[in-house]
Structure formats: C-alpha cells, structure tokens
PDB file of N, CA and C in Angstrom:
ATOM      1  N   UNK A   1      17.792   3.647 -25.087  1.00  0.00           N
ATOM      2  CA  UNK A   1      18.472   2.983 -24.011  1.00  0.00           C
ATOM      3  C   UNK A   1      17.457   2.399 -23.036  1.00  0.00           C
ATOM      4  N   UNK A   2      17.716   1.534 -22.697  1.00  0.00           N
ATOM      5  CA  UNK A   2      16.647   0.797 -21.358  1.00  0.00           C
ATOM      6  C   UNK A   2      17.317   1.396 -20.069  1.00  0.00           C
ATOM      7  N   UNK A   3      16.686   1.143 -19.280  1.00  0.00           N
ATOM      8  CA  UNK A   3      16.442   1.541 -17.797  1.00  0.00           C
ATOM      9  C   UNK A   3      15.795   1.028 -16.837  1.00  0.00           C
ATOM     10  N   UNK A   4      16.192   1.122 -15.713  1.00  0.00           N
ATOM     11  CA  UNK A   4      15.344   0.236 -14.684  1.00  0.00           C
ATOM     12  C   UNK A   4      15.143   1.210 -13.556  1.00  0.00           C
ATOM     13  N   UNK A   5      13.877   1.085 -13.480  1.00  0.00           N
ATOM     14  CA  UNK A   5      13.426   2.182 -12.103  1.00  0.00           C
ATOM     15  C   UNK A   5      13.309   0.925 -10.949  1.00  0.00           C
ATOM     16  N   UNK A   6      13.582   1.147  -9.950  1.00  0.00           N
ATOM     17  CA  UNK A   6      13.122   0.672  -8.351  1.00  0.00           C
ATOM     18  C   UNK A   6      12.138   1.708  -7.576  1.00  0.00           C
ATOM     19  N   UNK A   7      10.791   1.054  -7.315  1.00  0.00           N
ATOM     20  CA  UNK A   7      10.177   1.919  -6.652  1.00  0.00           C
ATOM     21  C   UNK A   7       9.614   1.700  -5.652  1.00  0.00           C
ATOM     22  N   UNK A   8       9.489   2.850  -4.731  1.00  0.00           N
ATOM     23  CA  UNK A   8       8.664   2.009  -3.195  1.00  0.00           C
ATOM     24  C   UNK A   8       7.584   3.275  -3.136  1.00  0.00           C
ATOM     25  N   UNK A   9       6.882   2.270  -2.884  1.00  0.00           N
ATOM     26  CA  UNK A   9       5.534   3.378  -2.313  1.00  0.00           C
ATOM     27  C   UNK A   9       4.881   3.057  -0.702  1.00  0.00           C
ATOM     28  N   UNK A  10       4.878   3.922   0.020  1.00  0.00           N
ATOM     29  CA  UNK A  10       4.343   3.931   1.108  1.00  0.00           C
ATOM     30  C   UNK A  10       3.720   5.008   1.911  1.00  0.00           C
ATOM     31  N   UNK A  11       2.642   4.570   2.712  1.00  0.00           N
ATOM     32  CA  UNK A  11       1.541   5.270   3.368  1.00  0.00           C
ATOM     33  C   UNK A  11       2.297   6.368   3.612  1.00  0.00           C
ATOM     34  N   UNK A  12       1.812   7.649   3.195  1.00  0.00           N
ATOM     35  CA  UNK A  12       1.979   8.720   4.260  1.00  0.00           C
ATOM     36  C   UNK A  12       2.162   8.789   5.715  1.00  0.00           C
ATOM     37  N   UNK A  13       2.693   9.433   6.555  1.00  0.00           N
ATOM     38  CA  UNK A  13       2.597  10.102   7.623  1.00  0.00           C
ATOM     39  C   UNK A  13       1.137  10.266   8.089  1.00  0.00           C
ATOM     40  N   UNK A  14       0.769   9.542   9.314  1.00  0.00           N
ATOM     41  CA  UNK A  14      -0.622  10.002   9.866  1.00  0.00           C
ATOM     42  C   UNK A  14      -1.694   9.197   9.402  1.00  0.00           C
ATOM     43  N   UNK A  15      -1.416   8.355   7.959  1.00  0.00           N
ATOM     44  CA  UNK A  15      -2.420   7.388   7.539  1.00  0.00           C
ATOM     45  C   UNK A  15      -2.338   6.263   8.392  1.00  0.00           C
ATOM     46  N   UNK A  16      -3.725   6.092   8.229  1.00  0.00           N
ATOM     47  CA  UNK A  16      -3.719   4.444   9.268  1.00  0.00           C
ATOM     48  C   UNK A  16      -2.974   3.597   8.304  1.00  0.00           C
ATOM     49  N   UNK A  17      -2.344   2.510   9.006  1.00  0.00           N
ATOM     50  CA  UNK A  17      -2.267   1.213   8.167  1.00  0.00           C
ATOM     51  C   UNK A  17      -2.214  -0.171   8.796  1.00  0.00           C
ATOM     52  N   UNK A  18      -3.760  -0.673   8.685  1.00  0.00           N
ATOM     53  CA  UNK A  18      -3.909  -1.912   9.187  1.00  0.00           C
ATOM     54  C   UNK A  18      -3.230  -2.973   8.888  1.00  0.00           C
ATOM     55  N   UNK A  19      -2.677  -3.402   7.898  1.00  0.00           N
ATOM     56  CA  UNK A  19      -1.609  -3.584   6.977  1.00  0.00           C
ATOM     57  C   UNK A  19      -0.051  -3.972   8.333  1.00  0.00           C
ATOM     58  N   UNK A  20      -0.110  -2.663   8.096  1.00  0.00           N
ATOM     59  CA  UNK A  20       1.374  -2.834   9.264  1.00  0.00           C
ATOM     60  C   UNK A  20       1.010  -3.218  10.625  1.00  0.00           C
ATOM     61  N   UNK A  21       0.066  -2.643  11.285  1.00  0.00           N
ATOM     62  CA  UNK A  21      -0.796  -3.161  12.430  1.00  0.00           C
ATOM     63  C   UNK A  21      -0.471  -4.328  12.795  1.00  0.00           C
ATOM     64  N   UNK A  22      -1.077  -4.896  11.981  1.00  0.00           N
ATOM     65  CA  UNK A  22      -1.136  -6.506  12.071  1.00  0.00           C
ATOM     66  C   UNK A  22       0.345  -7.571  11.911  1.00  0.00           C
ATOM     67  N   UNK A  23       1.058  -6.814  10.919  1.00  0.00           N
ATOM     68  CA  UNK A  23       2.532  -7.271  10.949  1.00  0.00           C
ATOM     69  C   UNK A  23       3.043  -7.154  12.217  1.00  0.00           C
ATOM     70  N   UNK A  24       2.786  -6.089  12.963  1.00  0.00           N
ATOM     71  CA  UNK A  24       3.485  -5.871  14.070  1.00  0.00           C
ATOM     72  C   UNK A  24       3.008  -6.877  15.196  1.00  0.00           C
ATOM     73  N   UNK A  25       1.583  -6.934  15.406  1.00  0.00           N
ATOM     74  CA  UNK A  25       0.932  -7.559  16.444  1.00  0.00           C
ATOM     75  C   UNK A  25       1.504  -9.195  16.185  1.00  0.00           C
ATOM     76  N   UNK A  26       1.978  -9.113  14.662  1.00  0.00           N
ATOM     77  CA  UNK A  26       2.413 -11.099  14.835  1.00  0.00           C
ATOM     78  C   UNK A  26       3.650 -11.214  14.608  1.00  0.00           C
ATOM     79  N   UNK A  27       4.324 -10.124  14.416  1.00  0.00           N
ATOM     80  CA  UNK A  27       5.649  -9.820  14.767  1.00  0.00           C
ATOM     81  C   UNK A  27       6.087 -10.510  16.155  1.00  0.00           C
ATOM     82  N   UNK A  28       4.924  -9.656  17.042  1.00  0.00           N
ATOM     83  CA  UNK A  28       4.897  -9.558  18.939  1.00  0.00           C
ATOM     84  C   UNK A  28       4.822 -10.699  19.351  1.00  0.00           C
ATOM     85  N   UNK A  29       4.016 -11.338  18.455  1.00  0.00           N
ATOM     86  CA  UNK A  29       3.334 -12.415  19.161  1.00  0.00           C
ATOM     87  C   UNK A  29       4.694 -13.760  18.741  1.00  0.00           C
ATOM     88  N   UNK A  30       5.119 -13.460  18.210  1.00  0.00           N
ATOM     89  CA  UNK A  30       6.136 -14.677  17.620  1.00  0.00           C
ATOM     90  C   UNK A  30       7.834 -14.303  18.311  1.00  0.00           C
ATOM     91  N   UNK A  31       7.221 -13.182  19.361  1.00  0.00           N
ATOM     92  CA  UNK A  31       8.558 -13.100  20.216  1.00  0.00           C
ATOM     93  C   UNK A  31       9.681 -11.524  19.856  1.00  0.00           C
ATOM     94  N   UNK A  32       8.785 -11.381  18.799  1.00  0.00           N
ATOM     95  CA  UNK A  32      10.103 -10.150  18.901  1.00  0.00           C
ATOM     96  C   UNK A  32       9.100  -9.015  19.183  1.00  0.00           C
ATOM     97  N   UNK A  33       9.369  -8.656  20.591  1.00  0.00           N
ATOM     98  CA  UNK A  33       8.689  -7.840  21.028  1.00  0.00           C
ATOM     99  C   UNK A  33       9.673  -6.147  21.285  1.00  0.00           C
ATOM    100  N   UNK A  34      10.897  -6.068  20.740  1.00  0.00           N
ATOM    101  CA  UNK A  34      11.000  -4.793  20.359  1.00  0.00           C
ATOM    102  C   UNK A  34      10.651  -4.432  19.003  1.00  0.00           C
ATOM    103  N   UNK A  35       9.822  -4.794  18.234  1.00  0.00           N
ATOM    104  CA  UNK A  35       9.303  -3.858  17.157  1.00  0.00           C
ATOM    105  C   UNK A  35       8.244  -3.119  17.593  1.00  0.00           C
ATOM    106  N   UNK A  36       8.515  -1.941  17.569  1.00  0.00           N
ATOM    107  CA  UNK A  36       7.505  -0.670  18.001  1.00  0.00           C
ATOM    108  C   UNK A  36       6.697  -0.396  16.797  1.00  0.00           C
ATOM    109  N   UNK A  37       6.884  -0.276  15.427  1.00  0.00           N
ATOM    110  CA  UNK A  37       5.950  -0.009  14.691  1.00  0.00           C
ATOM    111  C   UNK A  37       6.212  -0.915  13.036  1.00  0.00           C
ATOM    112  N   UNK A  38       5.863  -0.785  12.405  1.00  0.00           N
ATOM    113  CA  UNK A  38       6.039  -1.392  11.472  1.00  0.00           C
ATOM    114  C   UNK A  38       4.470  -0.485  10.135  1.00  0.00           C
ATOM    115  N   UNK A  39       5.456  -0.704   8.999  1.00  0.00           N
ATOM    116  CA  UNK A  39       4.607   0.462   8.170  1.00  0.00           C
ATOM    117  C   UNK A  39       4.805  -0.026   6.792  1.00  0.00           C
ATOM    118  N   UNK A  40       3.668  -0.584   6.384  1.00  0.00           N
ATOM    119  CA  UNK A  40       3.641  -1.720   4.994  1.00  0.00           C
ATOM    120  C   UNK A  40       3.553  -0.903   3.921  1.00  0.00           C
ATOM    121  N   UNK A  41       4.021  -1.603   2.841  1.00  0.00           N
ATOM    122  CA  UNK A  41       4.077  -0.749   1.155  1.00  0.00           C
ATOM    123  C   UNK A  41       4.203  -1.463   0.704  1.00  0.00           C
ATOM    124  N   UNK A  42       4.842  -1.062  -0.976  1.00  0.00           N
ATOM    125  CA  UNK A  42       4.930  -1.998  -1.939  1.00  0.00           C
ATOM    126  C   UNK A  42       5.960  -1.655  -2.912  1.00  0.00           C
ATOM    127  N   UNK A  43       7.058  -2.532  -3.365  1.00  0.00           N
ATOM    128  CA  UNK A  43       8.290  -2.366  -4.214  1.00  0.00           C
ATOM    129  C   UNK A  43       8.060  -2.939  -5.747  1.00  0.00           C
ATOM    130  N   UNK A  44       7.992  -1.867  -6.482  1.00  0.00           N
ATOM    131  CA  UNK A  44       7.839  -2.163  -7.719  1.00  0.00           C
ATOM    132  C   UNK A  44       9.312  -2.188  -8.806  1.00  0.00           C
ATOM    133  N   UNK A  45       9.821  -3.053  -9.937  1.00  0.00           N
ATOM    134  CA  UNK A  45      10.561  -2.633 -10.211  1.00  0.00           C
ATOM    135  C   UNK A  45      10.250  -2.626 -11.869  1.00  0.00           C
ATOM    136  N   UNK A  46      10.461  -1.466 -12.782  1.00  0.00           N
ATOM    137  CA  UNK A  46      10.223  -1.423 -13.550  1.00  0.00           C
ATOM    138  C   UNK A  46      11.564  -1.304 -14.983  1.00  0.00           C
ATOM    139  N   UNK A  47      10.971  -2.183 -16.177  1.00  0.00           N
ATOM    140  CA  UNK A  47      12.248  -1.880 -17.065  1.00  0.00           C
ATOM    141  C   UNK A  47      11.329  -0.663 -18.034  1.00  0.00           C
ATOM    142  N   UNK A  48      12.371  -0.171 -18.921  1.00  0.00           N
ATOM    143  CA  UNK A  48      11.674   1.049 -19.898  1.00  0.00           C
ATOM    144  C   UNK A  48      12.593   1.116 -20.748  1.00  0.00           C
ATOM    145  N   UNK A  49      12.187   1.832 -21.731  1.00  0.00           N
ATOM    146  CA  UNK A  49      12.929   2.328 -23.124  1.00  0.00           C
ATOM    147  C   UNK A  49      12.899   3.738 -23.059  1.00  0.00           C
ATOM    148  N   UNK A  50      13.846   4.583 -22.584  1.00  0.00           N
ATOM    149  CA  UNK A  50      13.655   6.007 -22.896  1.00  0.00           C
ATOM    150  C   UNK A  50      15.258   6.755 -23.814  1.00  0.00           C
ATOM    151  N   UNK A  51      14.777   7.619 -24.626  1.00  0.00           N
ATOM    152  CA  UNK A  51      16.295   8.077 -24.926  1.00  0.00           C
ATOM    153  C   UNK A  51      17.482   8.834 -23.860  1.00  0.00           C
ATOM    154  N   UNK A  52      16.743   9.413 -22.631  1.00  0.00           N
ATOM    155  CA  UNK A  52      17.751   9.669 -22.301  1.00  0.00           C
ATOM    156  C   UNK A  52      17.141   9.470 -20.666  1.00  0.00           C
ATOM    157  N   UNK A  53      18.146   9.701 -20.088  1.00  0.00           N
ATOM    158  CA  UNK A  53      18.135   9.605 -18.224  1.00  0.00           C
ATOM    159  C   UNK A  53      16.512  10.330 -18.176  1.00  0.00           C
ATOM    160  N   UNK A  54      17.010  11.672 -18.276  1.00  0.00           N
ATOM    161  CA  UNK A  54      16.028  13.238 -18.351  1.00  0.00           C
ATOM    162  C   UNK A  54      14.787  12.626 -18.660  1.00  0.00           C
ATOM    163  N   UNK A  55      14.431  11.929 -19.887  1.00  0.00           N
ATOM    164  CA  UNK A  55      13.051  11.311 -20.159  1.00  0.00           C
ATOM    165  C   UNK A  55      12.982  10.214 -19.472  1.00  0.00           C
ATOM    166  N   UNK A  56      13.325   9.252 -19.152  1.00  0.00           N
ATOM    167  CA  UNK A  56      13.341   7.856 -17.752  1.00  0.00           C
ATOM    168  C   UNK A  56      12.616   8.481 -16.523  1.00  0.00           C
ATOM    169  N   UNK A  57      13.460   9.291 -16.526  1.00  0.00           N
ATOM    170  CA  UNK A  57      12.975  10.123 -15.205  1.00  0.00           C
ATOM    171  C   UNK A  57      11.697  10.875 -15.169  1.00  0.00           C
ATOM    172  N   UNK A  58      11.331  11.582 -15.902  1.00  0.00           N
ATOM    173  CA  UNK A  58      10.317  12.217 -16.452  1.00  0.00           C
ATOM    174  C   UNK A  58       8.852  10.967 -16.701  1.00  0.00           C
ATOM    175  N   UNK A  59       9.201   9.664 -17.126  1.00  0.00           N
ATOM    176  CA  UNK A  59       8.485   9.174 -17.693  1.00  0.00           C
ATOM    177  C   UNK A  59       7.905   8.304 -16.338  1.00  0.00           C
ATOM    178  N   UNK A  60       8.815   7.742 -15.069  1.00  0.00           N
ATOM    179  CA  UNK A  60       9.116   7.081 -14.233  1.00  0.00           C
ATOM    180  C   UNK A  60       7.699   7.794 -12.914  1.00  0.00           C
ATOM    181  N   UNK A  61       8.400   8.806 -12.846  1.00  0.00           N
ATOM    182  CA  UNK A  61       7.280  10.091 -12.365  1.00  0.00           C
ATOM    183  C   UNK A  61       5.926  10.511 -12.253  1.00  0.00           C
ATOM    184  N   UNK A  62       6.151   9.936 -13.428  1.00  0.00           N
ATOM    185  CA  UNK A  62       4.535  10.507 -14.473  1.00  0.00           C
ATOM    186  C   UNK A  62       3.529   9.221 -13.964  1.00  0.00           C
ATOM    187  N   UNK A  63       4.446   7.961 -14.295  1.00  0.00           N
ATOM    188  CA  UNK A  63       3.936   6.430 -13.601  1.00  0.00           C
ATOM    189  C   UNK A  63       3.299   6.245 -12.212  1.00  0.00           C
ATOM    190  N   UNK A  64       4.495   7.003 -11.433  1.00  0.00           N
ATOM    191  CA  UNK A  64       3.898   6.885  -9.982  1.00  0.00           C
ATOM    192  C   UNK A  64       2.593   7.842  -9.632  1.00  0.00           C
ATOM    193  N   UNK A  65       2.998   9.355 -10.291  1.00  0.00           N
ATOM    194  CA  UNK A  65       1.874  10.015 -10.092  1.00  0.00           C
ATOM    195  C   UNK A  65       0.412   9.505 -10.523  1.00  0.00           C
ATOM    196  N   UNK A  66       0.456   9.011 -11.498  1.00  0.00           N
ATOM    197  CA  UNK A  66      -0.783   8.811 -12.500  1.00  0.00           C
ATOM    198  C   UNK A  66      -1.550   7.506 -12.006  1.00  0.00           C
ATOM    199  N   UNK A  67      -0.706   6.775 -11.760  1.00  0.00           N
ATOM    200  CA  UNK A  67      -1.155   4.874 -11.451  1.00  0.00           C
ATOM    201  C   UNK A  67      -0.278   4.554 -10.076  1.00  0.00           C
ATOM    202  N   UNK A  68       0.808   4.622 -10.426  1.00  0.00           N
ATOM    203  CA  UNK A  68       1.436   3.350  -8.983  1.00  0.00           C
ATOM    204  C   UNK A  68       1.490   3.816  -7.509  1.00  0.00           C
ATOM    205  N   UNK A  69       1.412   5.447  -7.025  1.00  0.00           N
ATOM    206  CA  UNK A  69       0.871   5.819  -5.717  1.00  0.00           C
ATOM    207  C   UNK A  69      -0.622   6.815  -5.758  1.00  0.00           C
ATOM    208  N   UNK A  70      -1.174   6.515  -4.859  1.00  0.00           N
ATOM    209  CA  UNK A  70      -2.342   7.244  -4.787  1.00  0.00           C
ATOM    210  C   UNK A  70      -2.070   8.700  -4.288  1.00  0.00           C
ATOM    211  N   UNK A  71      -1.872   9.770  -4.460  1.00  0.00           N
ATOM    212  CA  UNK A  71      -1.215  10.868  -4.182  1.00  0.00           C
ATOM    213  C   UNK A  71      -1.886  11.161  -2.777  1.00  0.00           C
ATOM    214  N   UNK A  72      -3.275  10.992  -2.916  1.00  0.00           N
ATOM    215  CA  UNK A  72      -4.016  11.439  -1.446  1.00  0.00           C
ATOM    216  C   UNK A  72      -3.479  10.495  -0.193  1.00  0.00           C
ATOM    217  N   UNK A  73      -3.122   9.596  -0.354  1.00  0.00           N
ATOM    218  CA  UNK A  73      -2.347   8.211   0.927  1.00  0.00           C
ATOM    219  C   UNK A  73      -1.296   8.076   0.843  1.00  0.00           C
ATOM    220  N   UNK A  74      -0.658   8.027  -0.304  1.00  0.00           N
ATOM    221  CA  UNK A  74       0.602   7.684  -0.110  1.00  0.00           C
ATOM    222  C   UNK A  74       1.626   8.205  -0.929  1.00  0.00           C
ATOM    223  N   UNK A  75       3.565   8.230  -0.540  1.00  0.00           N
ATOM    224  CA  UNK A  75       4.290   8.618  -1.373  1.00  0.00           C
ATOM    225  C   UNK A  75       5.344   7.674  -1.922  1.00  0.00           C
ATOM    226  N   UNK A  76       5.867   8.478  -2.656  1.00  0.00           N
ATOM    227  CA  UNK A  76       6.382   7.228  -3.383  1.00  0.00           C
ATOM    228  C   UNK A  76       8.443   8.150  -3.753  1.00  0.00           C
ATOM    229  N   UNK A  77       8.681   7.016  -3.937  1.00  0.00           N
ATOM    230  CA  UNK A  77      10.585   7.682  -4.042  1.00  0.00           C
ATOM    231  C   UNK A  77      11.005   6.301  -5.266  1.00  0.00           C
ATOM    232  N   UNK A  78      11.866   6.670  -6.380  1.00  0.00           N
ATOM    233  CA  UNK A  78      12.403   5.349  -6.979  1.00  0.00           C
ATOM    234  C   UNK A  78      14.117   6.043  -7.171  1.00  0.00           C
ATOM    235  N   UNK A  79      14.284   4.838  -7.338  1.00  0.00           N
ATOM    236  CA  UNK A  79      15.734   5.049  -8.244  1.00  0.00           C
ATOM    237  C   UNK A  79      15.981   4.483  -9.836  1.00  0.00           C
ATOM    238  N   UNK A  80      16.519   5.373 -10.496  1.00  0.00           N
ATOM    239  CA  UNK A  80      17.036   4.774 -11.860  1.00  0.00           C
ATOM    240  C   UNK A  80      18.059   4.118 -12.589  1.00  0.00           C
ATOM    241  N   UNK A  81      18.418   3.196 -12.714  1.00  0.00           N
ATOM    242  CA  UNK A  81      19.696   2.891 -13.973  1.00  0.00           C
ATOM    243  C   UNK A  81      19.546   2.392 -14.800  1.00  0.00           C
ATOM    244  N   UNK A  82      20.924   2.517 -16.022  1.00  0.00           N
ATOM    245  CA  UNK A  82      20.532   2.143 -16.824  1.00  0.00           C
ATOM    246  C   UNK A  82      21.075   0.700 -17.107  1.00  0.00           C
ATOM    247  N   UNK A  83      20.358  -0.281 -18.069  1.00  0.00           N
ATOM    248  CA  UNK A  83      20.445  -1.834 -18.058  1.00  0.00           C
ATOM    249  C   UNK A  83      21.048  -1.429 -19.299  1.00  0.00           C
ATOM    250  N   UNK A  84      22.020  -2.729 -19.587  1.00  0.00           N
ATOM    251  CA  UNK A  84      22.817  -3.439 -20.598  1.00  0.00           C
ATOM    252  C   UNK A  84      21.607  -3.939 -21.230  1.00  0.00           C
ATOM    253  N   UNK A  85      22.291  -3.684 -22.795  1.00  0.00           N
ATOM    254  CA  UNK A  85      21.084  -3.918 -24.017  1.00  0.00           C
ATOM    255  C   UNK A  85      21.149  -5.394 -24.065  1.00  0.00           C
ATOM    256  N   UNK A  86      20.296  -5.904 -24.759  1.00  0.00           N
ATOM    257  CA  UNK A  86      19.939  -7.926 -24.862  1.00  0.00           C
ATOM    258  C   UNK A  86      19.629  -8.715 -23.758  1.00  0.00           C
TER     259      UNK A  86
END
C-alpha cells in the first residue's frame, strides 16, 4: 500500500534561530509589528510503499531520526495516510 507522510521539523526550544530572527525583523519592518517571534523549519512531504500503517510508521520515524531532523537541534512530528493506488 502507498502512503504519504507530512513532516515538519523544527528548532528545538532554546536553540537560536537566525533564520526566524530575521523573518521577524522584516516582518517589523514591512509593518506588522505585532509579531513577537517567529521560528523557521521545514515541511517535507513524503510518498512510500509499506505493507502496513505499523511499518509506514516505523519506516517514517526511522527517516526523521536518521536523515531529515538533526536530533541534537531539532524535532520533528509527521502525519500519515494512506494514498489511492495509480
């Protein structure tokens, strides 16, 4: 069965992120000056072949841990479903 993970990864708690910094400061500067913080990442969305949810999930996991978040900076959360075959 195929599957589609949605994933977001973003900075930990307490990590700097110049990244968002700067979103914010030209956020400010372009007038919207109630944004208090702003905190940048990245949305990945992935398709897969697994036989069941249990392995998607398992396999999805293994992705973020291994390659798509850096465990020491940042965390990461996805969601799964499953896609219509063709």
């Amino acid at each position: 069965m195929r599957w589609r993970a949605r994933v977001w990864v973003t900075l930990r708690a307490g990590v700097l992120d110049p990244q968002g910094a700067a979103t914010r400061s030209a956020l400010v500067s372009l007038g919207f000056t109630g944004v208090q913080t702003v905190r940048a990442g990245k949305f990945l969305e992935l398709e897969l072949v697994a036989a069941s949810r249990e392995e998607a999930d398992r396999q999805v996991a293994d992705m973020c841990r291994r390659l798509l978040a850096n465990p020491v900076t940042e965390d990461f959360r996805y969601e799964l479903e499953g896609c219509q075959e063709g």
